[in-house]
N, C-alpha and C. Protein backbone atom coordinates (compact mmCIF):
# COMPACT_ATOMS: atom_id res chain seq x y z
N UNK A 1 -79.19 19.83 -23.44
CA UNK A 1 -78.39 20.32 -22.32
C UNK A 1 -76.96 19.83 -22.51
N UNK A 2 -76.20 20.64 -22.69
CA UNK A 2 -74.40 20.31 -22.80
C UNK A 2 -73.87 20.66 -21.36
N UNK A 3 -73.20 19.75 -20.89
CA UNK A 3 -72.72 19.98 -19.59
C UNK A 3 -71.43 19.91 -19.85
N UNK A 4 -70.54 20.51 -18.98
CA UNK A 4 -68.92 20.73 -18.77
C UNK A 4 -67.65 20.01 -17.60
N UNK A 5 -67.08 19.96 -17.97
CA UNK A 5 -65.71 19.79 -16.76
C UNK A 5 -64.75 20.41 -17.25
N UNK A 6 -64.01 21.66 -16.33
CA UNK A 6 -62.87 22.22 -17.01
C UNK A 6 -61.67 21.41 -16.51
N UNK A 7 -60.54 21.21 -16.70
CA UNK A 7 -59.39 20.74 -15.90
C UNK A 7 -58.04 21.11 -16.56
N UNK A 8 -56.71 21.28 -16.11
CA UNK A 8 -55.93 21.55 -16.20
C UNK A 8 -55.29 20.26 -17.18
N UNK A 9 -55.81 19.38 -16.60
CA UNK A 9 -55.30 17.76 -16.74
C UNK A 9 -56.27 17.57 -18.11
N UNK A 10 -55.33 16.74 -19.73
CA UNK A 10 -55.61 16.35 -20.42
C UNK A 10 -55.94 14.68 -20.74
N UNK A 11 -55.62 13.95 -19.53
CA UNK A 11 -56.00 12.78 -19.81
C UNK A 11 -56.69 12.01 -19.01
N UNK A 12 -57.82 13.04 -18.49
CA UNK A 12 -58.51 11.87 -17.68
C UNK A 12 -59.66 10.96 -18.95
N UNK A 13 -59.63 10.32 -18.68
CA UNK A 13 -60.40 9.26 -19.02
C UNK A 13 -61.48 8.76 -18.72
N UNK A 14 -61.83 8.81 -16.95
CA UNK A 14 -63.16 9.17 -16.09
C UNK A 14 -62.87 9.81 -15.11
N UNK A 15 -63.92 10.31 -15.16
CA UNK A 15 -63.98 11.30 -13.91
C UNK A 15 -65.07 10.10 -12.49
N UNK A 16 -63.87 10.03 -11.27
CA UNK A 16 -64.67 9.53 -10.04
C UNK A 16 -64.52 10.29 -9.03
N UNK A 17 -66.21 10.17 -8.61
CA UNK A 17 -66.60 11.12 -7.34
C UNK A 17 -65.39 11.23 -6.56
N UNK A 18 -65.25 12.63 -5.87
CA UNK A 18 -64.55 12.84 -5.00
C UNK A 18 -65.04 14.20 -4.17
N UNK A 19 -64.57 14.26 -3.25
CA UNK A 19 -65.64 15.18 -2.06
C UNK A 19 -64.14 15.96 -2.28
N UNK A 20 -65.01 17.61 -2.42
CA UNK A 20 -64.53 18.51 -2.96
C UNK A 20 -62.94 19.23 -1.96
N UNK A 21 -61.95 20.07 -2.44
CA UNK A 21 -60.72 20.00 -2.01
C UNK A 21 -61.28 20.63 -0.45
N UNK A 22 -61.95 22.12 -0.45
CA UNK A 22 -62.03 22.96 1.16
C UNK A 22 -63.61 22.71 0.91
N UNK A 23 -64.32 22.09 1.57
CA UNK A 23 -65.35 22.23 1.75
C UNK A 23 -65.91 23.67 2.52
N UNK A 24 -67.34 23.69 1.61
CA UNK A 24 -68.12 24.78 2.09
C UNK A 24 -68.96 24.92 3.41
N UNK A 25 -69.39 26.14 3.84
CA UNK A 25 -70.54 26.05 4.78
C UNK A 25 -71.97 25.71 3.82
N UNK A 26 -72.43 24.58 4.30
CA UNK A 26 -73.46 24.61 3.21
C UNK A 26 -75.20 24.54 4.25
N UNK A 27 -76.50 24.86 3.25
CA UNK A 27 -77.24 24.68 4.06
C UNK A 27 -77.96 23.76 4.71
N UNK A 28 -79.23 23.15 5.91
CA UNK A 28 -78.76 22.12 6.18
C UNK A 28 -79.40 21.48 5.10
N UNK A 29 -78.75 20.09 5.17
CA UNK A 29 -79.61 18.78 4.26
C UNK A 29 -78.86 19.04 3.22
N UNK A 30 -77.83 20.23 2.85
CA UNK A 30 -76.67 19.53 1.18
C UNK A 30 -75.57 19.58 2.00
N UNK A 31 -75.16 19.29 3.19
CA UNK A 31 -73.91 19.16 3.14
C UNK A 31 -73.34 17.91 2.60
N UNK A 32 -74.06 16.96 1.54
CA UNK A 32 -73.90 16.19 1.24
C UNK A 32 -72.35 16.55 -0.05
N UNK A 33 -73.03 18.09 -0.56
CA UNK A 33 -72.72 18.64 -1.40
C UNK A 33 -70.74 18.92 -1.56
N UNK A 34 -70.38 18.74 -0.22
CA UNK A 34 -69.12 18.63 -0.06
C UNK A 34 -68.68 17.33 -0.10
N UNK A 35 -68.96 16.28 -0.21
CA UNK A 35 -68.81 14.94 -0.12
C UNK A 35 -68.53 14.50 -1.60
N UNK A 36 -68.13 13.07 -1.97
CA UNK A 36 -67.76 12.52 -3.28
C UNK A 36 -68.85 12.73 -4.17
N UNK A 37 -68.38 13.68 -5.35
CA UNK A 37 -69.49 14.18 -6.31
C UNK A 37 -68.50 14.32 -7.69
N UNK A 38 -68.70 14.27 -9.14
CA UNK A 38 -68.49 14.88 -10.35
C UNK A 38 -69.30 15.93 -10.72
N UNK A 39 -68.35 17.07 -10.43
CA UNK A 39 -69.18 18.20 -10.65
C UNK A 39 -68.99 18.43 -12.18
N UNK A 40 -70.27 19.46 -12.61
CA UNK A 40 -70.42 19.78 -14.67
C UNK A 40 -70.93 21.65 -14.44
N UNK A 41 -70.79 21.86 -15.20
CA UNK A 41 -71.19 23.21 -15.39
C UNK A 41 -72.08 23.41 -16.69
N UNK A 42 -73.16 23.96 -16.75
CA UNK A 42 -73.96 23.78 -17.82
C UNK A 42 -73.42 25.44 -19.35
N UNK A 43 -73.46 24.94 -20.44
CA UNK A 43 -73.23 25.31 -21.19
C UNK A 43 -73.10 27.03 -21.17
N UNK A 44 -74.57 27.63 -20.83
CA UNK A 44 -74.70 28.80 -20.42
C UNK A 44 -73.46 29.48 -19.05
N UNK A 45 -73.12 28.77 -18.28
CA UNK A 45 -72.44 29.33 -17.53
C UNK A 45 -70.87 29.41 -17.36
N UNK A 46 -70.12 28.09 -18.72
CA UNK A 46 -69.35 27.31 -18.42
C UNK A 46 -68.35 28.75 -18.60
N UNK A 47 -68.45 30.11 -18.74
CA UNK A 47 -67.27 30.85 -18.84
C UNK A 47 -67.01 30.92 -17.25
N UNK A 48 -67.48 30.69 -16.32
CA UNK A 48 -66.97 30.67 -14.53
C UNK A 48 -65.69 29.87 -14.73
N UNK A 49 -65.65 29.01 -15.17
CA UNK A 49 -64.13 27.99 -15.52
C UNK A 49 -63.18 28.31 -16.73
N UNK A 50 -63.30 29.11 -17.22
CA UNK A 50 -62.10 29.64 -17.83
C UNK A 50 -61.22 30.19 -17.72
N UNK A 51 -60.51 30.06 -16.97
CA UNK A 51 -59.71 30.21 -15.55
C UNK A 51 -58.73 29.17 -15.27
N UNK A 52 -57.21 29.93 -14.77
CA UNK A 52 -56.57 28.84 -14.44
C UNK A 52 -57.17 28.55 -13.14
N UNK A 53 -56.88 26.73 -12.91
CA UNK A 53 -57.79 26.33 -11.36
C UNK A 53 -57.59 27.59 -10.30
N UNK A 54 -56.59 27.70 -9.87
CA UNK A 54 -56.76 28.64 -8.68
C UNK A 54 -56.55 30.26 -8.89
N UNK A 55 -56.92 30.52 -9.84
CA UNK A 55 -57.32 32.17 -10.59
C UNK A 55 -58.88 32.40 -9.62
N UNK A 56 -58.38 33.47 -8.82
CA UNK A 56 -59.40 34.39 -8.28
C UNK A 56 -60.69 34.88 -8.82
N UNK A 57 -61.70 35.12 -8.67
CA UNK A 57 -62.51 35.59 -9.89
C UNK A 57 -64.01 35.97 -9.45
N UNK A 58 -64.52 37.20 -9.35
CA UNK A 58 -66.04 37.31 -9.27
C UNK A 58 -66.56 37.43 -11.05
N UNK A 59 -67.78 36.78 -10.37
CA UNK A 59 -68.61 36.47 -11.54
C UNK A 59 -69.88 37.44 -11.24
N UNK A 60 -70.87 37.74 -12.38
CA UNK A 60 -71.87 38.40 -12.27
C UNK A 60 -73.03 38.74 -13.29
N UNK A 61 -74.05 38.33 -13.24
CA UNK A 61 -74.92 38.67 -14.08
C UNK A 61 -76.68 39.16 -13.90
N UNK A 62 -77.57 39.56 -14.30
CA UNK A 62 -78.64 39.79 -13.80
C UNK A 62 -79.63 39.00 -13.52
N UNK A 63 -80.35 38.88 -12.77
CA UNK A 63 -81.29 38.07 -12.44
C UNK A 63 -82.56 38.59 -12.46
N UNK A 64 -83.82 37.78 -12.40
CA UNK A 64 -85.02 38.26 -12.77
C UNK A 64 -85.75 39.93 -11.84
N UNK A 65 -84.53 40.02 -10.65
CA UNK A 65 -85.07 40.77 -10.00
C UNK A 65 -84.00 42.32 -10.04
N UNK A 66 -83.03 42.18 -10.92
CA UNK A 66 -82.37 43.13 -11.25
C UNK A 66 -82.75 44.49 -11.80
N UNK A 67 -82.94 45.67 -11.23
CA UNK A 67 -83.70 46.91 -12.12
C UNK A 67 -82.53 47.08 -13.13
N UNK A 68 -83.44 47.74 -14.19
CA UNK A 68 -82.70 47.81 -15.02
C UNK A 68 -81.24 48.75 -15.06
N UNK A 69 -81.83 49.89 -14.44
CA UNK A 69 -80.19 50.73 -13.96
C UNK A 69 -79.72 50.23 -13.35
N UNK A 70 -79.49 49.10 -12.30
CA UNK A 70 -78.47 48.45 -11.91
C UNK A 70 -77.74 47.63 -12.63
N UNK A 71 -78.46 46.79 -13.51
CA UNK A 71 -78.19 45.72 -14.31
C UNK A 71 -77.18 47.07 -15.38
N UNK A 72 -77.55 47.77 -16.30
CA UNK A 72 -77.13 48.87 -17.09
C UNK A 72 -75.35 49.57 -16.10
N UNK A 73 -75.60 49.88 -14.93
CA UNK A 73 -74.15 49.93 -14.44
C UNK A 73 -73.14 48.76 -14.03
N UNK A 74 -73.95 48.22 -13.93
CA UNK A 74 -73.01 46.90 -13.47
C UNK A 74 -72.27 46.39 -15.10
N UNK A 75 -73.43 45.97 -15.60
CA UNK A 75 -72.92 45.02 -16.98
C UNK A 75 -72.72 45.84 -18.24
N UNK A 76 -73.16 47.03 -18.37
CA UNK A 76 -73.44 47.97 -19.59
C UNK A 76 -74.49 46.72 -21.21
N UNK A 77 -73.37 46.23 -21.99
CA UNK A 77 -74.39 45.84 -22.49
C UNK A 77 -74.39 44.29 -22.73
N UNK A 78 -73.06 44.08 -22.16
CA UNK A 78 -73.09 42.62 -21.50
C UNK A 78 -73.98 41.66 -20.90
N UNK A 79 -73.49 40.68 -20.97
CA UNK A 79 -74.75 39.44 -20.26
C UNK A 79 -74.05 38.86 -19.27
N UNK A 80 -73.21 39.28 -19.05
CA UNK A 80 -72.26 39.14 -17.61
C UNK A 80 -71.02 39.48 -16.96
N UNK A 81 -70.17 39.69 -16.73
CA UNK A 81 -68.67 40.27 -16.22
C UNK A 81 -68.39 39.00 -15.65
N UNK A 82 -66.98 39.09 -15.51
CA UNK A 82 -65.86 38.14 -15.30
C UNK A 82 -64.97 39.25 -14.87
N UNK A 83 -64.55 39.28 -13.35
CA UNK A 83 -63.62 40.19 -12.54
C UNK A 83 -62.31 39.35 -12.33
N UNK A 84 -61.09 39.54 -12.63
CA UNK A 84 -59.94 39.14 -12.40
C UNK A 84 -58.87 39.90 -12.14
N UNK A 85 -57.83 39.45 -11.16
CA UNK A 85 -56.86 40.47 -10.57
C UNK A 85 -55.72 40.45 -11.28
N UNK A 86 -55.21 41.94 -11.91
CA UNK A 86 -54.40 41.94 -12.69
C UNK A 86 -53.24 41.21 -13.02
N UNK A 87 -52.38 40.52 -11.80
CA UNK A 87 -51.22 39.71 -11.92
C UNK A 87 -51.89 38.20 -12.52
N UNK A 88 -53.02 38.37 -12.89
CA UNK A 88 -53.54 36.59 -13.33
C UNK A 88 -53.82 36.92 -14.58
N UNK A 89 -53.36 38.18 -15.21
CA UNK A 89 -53.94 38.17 -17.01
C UNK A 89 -52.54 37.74 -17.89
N UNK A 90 -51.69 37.68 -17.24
CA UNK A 90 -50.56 37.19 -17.65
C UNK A 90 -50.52 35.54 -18.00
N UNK A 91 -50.91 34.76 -16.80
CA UNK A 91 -51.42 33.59 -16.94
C UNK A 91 -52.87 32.89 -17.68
N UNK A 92 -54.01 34.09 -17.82
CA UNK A 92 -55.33 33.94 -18.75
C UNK A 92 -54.62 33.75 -19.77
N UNK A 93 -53.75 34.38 -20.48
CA UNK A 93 -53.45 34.63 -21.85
C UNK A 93 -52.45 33.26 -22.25
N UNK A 94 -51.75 33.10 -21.31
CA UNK A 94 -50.69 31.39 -21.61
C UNK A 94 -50.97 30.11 -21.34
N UNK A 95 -52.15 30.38 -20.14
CA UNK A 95 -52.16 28.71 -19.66
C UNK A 95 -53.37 28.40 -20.40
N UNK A 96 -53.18 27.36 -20.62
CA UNK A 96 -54.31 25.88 -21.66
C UNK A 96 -54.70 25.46 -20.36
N UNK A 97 -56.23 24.98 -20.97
CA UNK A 97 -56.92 24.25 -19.88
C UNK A 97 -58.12 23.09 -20.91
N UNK A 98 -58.24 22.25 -20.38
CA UNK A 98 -59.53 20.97 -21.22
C UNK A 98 -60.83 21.52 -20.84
N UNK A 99 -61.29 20.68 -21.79
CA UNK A 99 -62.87 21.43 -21.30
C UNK A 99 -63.33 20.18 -22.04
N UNK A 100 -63.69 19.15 -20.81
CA UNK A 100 -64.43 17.83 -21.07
C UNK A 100 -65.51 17.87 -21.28
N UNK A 101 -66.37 17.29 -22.45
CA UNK A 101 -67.85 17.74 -21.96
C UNK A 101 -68.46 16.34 -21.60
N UNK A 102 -69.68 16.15 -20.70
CA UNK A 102 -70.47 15.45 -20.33
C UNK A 102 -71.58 14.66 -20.88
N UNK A 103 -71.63 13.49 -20.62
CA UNK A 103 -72.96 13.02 -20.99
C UNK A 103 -74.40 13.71 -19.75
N UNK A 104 -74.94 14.36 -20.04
CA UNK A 104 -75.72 15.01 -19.57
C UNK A 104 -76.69 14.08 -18.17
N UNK A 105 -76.77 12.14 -18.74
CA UNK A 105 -77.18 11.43 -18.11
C UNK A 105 -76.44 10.95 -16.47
N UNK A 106 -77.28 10.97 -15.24
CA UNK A 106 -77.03 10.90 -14.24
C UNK A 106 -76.29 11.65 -13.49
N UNK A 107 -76.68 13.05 -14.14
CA UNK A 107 -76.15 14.44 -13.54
C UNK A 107 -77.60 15.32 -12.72
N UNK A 108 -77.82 15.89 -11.89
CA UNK A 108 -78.56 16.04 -11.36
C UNK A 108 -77.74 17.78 -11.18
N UNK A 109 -79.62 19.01 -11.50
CA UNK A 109 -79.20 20.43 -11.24
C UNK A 109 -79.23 20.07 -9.97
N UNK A 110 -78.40 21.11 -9.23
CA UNK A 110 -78.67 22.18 -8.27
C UNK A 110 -79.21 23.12 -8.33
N UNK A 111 -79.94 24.12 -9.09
CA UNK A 111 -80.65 25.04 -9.61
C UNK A 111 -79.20 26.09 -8.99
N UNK A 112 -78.74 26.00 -9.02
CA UNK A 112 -77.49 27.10 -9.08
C UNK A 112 -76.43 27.51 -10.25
N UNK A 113 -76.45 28.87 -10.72
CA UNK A 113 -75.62 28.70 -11.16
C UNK A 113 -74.78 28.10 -12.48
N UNK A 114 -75.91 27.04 -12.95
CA UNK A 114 -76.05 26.02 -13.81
C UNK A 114 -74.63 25.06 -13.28
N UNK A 115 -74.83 24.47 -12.08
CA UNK A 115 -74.04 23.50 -11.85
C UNK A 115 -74.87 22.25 -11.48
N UNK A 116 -73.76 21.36 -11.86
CA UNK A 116 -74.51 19.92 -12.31
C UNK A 116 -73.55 18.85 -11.14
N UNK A 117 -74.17 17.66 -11.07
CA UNK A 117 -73.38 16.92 -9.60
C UNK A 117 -74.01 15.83 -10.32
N UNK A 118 -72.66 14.60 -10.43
CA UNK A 118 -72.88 13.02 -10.54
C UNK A 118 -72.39 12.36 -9.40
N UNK A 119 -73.42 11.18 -8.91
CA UNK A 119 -72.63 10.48 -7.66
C UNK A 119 -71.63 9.51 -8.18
N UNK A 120 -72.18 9.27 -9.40
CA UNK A 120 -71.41 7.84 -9.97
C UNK A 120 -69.96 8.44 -10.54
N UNK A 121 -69.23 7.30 -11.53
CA UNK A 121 -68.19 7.63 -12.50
C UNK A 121 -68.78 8.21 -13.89
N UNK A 122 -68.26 9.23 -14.03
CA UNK A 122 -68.67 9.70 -15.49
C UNK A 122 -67.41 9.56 -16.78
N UNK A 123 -68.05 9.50 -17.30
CA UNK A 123 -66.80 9.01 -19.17
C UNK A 123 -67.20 10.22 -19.76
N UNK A 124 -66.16 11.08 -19.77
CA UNK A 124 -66.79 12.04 -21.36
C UNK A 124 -66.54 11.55 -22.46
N UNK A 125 -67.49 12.36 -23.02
CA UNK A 125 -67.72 11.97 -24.30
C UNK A 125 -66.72 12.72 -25.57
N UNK A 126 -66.38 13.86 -24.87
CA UNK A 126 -65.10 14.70 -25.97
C UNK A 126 -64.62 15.74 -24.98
N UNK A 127 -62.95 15.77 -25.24
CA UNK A 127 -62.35 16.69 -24.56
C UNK A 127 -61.90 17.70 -25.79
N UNK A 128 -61.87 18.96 -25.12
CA UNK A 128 -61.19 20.21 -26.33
C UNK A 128 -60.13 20.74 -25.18
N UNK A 129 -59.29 21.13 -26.15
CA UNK A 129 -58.11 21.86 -25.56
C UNK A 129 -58.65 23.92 -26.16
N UNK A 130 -58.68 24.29 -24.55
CA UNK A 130 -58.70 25.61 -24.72
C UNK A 130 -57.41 27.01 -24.57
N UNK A 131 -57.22 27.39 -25.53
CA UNK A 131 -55.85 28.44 -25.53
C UNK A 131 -56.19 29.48 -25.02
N UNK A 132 -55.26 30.89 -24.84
CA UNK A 132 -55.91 32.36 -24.59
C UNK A 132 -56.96 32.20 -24.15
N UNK A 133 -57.12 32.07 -22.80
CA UNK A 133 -58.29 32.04 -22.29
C UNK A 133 -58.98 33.41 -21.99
N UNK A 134 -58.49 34.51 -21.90
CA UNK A 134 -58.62 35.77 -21.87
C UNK A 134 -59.66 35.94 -23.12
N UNK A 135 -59.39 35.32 -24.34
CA UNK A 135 -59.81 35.29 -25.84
C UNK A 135 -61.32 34.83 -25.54
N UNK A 136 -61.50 34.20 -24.69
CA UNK A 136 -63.30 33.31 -25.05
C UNK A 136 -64.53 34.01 -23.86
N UNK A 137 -63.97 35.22 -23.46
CA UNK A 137 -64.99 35.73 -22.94
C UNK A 137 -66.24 36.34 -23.79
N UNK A 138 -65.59 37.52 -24.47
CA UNK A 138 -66.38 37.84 -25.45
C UNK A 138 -67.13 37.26 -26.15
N UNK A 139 -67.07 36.43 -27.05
CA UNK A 139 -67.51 35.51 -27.54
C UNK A 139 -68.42 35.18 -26.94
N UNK A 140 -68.74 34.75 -25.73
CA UNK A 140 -69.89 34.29 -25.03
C UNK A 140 -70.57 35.31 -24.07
N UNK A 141 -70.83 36.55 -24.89
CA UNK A 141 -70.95 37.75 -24.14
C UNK A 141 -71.04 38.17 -22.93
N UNK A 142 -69.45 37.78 -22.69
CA UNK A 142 -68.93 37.92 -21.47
C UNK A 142 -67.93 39.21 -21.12
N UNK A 143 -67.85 40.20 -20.62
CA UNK A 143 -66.73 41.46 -20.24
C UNK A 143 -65.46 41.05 -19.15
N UNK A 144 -64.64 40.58 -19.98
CA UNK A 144 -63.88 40.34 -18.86
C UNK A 144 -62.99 41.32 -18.50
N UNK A 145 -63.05 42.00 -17.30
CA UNK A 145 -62.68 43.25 -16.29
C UNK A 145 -61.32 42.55 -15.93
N UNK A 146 -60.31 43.63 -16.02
CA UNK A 146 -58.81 43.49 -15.09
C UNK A 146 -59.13 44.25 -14.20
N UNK A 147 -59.01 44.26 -13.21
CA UNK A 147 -58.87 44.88 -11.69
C UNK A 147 -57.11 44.41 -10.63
N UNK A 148 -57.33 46.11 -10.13
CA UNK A 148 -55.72 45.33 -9.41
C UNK A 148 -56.05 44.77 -7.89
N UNK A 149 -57.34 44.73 -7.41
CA UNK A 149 -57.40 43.88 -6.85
C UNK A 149 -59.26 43.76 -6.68
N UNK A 150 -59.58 42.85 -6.13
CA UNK A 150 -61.48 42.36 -6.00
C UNK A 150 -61.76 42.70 -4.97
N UNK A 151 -61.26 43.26 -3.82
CA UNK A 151 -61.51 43.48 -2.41
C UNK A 151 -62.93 44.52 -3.03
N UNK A 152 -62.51 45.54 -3.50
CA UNK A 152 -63.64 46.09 -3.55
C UNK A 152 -64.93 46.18 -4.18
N UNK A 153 -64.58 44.67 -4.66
CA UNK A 153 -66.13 44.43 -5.03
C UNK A 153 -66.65 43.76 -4.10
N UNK A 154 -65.97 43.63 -2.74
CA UNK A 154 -67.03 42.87 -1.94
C UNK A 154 -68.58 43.57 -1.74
N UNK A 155 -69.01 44.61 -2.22
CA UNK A 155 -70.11 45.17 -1.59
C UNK A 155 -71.16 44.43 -2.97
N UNK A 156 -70.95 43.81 -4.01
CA UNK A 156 -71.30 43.08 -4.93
C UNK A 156 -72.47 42.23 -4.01
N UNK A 157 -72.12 41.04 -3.42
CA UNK A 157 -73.42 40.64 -2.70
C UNK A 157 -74.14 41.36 -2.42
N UNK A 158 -74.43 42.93 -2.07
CA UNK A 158 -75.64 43.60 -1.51
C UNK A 158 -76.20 44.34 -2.72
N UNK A 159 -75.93 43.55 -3.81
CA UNK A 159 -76.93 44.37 -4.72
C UNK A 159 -77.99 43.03 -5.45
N UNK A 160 -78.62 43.73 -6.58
CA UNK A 160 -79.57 42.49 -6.88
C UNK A 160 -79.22 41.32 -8.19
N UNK A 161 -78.39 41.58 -7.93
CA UNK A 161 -77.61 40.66 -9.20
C UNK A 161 -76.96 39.20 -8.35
N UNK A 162 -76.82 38.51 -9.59
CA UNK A 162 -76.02 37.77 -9.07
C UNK A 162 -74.91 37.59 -9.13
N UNK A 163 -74.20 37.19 -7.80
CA UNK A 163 -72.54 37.18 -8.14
C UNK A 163 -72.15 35.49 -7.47
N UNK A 164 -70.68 35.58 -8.02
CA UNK A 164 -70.30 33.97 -7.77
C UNK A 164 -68.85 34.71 -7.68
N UNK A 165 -68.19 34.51 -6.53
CA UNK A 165 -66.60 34.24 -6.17
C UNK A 165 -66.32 32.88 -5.82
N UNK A 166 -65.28 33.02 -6.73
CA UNK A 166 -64.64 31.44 -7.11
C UNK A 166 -63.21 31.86 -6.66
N UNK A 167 -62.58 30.81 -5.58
CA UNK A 167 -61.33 30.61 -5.42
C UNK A 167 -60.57 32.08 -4.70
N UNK A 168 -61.65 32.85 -3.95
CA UNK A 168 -61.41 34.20 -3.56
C UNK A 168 -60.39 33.71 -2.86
N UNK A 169 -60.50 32.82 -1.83
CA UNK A 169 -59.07 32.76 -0.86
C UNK A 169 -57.82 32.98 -1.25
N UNK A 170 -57.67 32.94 -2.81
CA UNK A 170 -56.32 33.04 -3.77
C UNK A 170 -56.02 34.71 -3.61
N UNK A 171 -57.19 35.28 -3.58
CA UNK A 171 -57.42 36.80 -3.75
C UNK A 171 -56.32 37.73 -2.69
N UNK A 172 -55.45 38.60 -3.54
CA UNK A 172 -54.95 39.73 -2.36
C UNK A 172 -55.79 40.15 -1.74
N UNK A 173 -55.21 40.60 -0.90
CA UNK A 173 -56.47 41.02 0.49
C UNK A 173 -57.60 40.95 0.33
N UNK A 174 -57.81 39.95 0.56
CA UNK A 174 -59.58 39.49 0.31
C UNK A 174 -60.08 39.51 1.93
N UNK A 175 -58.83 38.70 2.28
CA UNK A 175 -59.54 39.10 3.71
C UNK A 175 -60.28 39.55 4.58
């Protein structure tokens, strides 16, 4: 299991818990989940963070309960989409971001998502510097979609796939 931290910032050294910037509505018994945590992203998923931090972004891929013509229009022959709003491909393509990876020990799933939560201080073990970030979708057979804006994928939750919006509040009229 390879776990992740993306960050803008090249010199952290450890990462200590900290309870996250806008906390979520969460369900009961994790609202712990907003509280001081080191969050990781597991290997399979880590293209959700390729992204500058506050880059808008639906995510999407199929899940065990996806028919196949849905899965077939949504993704074609992809293993997932990456939705981003056109004024942020300017910035995919220039801004550098780290991509710390984790000692996998005293990280605990959430079965979400492939995200990972430490209570303690974590040390990585190796940081990489990532360029053209626009560049590493593919590669991890990922479609990354320009759109001029995501509003209209809100109807995305009512299908059987899964989706993840990250940092929508950044989003033009998301509202």
């Amino acid at each position: 299991m390879r776990l992740f931290h993306f960050s803008d910032d090249s010199k952290i050294a450890a990462f200590e818990p900290r309870p996250v910037r806008v906390p979520s509505a969460r369900a009961p018994g994790r609202e712990w989940l907003n509280g001081p945590l080191v969050w990781a992203i597991d290997a399979d998923h880590d293209f959700m963070y390729l992204f500058p931090r506050d880059c808008p972004r639906i995510l999407l891929w199929a899940t065990p309960d996806t028919p196949e013509a849905e899965r077939r229009h949504w993704l074609g022959e992809w293993g997932a989409v990456a939705y981003v709003e056109r004024h942020w491909l300017e910035r995919l393509e220039a801004e550098t971001i780290q991509r710390y990876e984790m000692p996998a020990e005293g990280f605990e799933d959430l079965g979400d998502a492939g995200m990972w939560v430490a209570r303690g201080r974590v040390i990585p073990m190796e940081r990489t510097t990532i360029l053209r970030l626009d560049q590493e979708f593919a590669p991890r057979g990922v479609e990354l979609r320009v759109v001029d804006s995501l509003r209209p994928l809100k109807n995305l939750w009512n299908t059987s796939l899964h989706v993840s919006g990250i940092r929508l509040r950044n989003a033009r009229d998301w509202g």
